[in-house]
Protein backbone atom coordinates (compact mmCIF):
# COMPACT_ATOMS: atom_id res chain seq x y z
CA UNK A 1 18.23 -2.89 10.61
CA UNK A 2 15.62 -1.01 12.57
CA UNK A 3 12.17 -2.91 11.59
CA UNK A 4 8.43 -1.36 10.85
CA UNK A 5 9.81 2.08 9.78
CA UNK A 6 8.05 4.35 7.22
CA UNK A 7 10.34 6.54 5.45
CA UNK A 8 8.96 10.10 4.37
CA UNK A 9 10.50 9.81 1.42
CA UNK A 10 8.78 11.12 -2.14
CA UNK A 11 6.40 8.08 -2.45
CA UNK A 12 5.38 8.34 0.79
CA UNK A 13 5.00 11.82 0.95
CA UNK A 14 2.44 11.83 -2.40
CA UNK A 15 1.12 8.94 -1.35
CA UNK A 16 -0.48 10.33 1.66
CA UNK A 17 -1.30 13.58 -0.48
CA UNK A 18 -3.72 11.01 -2.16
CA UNK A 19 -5.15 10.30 0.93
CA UNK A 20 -5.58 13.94 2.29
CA UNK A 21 -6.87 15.35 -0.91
CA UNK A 22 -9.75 12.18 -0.57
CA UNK A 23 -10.41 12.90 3.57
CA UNK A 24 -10.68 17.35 2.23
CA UNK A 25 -13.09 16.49 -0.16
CA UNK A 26 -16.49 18.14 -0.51
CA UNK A 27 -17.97 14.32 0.50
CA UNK A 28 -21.29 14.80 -0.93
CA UNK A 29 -20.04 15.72 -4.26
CA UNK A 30 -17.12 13.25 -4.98
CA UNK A 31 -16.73 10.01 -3.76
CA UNK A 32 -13.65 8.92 -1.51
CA UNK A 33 -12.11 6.69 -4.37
CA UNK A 34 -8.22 6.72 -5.05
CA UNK A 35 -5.61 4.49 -6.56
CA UNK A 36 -1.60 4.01 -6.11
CA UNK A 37 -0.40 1.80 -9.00
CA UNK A 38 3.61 1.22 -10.10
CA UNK A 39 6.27 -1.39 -10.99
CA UNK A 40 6.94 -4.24 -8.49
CA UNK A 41 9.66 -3.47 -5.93
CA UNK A 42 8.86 0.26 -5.28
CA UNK A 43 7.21 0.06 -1.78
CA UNK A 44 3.99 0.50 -1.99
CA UNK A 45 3.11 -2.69 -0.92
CA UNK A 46 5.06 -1.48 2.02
CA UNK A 47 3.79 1.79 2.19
CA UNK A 48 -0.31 0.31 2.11
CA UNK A 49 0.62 -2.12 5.22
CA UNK A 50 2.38 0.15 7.40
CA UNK A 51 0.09 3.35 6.86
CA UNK A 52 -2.99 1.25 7.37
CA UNK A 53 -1.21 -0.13 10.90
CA UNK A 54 -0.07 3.25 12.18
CA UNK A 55 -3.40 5.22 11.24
CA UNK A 56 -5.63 2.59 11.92
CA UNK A 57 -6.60 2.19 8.38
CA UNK A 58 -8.38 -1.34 7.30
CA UNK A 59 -6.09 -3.06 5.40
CA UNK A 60 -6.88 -5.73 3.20
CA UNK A 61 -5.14 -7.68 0.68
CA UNK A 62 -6.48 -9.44 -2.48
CA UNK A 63 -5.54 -12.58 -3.53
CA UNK A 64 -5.65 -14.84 -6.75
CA UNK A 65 -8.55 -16.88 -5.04
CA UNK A 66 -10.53 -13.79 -3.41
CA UNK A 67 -14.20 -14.20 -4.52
CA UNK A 68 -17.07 -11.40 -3.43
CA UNK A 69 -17.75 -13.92 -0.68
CA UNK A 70 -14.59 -14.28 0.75
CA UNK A 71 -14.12 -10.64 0.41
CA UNK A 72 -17.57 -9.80 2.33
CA UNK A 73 -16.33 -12.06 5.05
CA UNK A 74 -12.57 -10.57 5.43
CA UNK A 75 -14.48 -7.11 5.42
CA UNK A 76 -16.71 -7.74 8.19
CA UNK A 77 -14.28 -9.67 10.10
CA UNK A 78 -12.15 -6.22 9.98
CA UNK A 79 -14.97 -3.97 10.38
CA UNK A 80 -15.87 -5.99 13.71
CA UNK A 81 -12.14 -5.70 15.10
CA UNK A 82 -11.63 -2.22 13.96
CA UNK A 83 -15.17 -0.92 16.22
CA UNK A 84 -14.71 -3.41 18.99
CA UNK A 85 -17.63 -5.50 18.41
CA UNK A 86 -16.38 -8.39 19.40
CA UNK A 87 -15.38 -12.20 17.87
CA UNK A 88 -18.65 -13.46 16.93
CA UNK A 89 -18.68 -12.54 13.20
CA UNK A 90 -22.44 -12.50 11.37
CA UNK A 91 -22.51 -15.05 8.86
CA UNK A 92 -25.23 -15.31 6.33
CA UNK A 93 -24.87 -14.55 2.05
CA UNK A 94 -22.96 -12.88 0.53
CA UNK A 95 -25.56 -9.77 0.17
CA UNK A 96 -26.50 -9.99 3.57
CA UNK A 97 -23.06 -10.12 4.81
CA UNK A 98 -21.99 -6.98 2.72
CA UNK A 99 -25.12 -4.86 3.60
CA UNK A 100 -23.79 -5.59 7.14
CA UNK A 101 -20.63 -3.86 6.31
CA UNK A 102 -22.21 -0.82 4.27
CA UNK A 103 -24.36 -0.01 7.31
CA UNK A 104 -20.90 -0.39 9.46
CA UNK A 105 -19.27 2.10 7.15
CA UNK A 106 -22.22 4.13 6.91
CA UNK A 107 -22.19 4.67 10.67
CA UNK A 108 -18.87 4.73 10.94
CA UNK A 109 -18.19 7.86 7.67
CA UNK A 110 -14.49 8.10 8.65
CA UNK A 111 -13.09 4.99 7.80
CA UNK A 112 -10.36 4.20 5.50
CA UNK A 113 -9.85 1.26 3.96
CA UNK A 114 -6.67 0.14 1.88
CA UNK A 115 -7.17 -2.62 -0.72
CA UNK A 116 -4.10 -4.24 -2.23
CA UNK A 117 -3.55 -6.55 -5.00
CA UNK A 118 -6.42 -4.84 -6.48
CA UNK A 119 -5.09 -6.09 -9.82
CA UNK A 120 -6.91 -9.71 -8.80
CA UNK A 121 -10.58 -8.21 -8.76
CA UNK A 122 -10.08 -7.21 -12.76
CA UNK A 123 -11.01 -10.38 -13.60
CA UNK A 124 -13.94 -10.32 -10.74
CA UNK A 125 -16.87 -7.85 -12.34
CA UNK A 126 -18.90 -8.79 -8.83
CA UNK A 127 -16.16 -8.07 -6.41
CA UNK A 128 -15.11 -4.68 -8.63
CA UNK A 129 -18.46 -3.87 -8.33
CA UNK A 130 -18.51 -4.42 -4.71
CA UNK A 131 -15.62 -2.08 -4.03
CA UNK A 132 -17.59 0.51 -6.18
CA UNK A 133 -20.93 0.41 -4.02
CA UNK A 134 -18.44 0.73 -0.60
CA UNK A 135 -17.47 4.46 -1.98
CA UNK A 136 -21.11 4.67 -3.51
CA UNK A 137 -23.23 3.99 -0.75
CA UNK A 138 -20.87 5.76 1.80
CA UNK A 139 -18.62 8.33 3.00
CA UNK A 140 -16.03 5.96 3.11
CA UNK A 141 -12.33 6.43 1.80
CA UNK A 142 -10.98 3.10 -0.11
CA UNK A 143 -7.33 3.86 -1.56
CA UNK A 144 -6.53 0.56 -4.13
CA UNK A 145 -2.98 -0.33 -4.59
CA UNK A 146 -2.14 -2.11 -7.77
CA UNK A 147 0.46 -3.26 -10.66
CA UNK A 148 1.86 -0.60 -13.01
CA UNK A 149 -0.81 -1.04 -15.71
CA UNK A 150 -4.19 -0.92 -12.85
CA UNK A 151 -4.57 2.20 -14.43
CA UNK A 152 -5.51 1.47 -17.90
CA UNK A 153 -6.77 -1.72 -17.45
CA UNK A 154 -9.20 0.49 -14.68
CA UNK A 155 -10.60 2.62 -17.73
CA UNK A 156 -10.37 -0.32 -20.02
CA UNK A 157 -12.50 -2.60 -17.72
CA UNK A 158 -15.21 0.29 -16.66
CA UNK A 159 -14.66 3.60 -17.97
CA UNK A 160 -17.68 4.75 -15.15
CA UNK A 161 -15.78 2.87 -12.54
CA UNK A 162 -12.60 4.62 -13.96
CA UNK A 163 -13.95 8.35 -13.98
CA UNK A 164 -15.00 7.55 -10.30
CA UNK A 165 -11.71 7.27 -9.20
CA UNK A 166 -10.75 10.98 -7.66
CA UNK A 167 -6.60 10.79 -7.04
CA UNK A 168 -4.12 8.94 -8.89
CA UNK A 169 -0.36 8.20 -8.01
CA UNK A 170 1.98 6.33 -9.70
CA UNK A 171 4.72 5.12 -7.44
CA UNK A 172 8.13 6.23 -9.26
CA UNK A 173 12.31 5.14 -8.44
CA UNK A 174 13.93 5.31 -5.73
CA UNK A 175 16.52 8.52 -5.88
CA UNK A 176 19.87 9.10 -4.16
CA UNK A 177 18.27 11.47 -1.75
CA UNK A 178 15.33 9.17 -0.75
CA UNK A 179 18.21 6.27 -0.33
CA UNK A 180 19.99 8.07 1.62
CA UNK A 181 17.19 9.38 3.81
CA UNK A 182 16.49 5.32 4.23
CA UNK A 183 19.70 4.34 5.10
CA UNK A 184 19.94 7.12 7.86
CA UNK A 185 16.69 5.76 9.13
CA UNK A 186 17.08 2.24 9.05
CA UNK A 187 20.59 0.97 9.18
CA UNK A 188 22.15 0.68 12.51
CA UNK A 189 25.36 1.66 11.73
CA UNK A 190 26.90 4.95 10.33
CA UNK A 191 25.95 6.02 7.10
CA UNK A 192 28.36 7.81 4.60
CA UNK A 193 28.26 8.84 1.27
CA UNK A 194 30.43 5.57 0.11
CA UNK A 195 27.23 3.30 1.52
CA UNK A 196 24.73 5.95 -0.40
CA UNK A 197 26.75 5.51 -3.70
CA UNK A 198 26.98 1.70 -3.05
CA UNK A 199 22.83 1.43 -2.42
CA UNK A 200 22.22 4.03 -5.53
CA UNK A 201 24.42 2.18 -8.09
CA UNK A 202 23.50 -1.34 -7.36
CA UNK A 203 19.85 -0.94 -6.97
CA UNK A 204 18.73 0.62 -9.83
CA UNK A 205 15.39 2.77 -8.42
CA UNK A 206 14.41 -0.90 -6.67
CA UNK A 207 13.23 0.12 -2.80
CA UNK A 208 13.21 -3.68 -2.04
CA UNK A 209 16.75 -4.33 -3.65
CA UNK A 210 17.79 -1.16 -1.68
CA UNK A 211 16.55 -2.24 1.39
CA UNK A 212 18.86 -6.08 0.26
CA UNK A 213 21.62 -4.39 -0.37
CA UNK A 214 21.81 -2.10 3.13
CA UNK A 215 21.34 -5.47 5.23
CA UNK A 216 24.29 -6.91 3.29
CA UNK A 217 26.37 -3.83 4.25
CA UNK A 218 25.14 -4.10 7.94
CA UNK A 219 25.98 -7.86 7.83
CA UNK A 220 29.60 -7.24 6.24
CA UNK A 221 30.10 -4.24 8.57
CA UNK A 222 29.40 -6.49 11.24
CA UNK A 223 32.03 -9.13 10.47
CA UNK A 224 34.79 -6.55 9.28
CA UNK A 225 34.08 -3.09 10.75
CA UNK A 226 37.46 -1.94 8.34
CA UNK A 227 35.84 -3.31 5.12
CA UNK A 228 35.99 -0.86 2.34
CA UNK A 229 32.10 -0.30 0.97
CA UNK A 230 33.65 0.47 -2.42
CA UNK A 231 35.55 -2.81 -2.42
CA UNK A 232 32.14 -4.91 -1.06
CA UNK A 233 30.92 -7.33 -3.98
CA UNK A 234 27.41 -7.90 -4.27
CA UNK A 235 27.19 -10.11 -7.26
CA UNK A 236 26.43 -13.10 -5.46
CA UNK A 237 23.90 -12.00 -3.17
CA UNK A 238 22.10 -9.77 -5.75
């Protein structure tokens, strides 16, 4: 399977509506705050990582153990490798280190950063409130990528925080088309309507059980070029 593609597919395609309608907006007037949310499996894990690489986007990814500190730190340490300012990183507390990356974004109004696993910083008022300041304090766009309930345990949590969010997009199923626009893209071998109706069936909407069940094609392709798709069992490897 060809690796590192992105797929315009309908996910994709709204996704980055979320991020056009932030980068058109009147910037003094609305801050640059969005959020993609949906069940596990759909991509937009996917989607955050490979948008951020192409674009040049600041990915970053939350995890259980993320504290403001840590996240100060992995901000700056981005911020420096995104402007070219070398590999000494400023050290220094945790308010000193993140008004060192406000003034970075403040002199740098463009920049987009993608924040996923935002689900983790629920639980972390501080390192909420931290994101909130970025889009606050600057011009910056931050996009957060989350579970499928981020959005109402956002307006649960902080209704303010929650009304300061300016885009929305839930991340829906996979359809036949968009599987069949992946499979054209991706698999390196010839793609019929009996491999479409094979993906479609057997992964029920689930991009990363899609994405399974089109390298266990390839691989059976590969060891009987005659093999029948419709007669291919995937109970074993599903």
């Amino acid at each position: 399977m060809k690796p590192n593609k992105l797929v315009q597919i309908k996910n994709v395609v709204r996704a980055d509506a979320c991020i056009q309608f932030l980068m058109n907006r009147p910037k003094t007037e609305m801050v640059g705050l969005g959020l993609i949310y949906g069940k596990p499996g759909l991509g937009k894990t996917t989607y955050a990582s490979r948008i951020a690489f192409m674009r040049g986007y600041i990915y970053m990814r939350l995890e259980s153990t993320t504290t403001p500190k840590s996240f100060a730190v992995d901000l700056l340490t981005a911020l420096y490798r995104r402007f070219g300012l070398g590999e000494f990183i400023p050290s220094g507390t945790t308010n000193n280190i993140f008004k060192h990356c406000l003034k970075l974004l403040d002199d740098n109004p463009e920049t987009v950063i993608v924040i996923d696993e935002i689900d983790y910083a629920f639980k972390h008022e501080r390192l909420l409130g931290a994101i909130r300041d970025i889009v606050d304090v600057t011009l910056t766009i931050v996009i957060l990528v989350g579970m499928q309930d981020a959005r109402n345990r956002l307006a649960a949590i902080n209704r303010h925080y929650f009304d300061r969010c300016n885009y929305f997009y839930e991340f829906r199923k996979v359809g036949r088309d968009d599987i069949r626009k992946i499979a054209k893209e991706v698999m390196e071998i010839p793609v019929d309507e009996s491999i479409v109706n094979k993906i479609d069936f057997n992964c029920e909407g689930n991009l990363r059980k899609a994405v399974k069940i089109m390298y266990i094609i390839e691989r059976a392709k590969a060891s009987n070029p005659q093999l029948s798709i419709a007669n291919l069992d995937l109970g074993r490897d599903l």
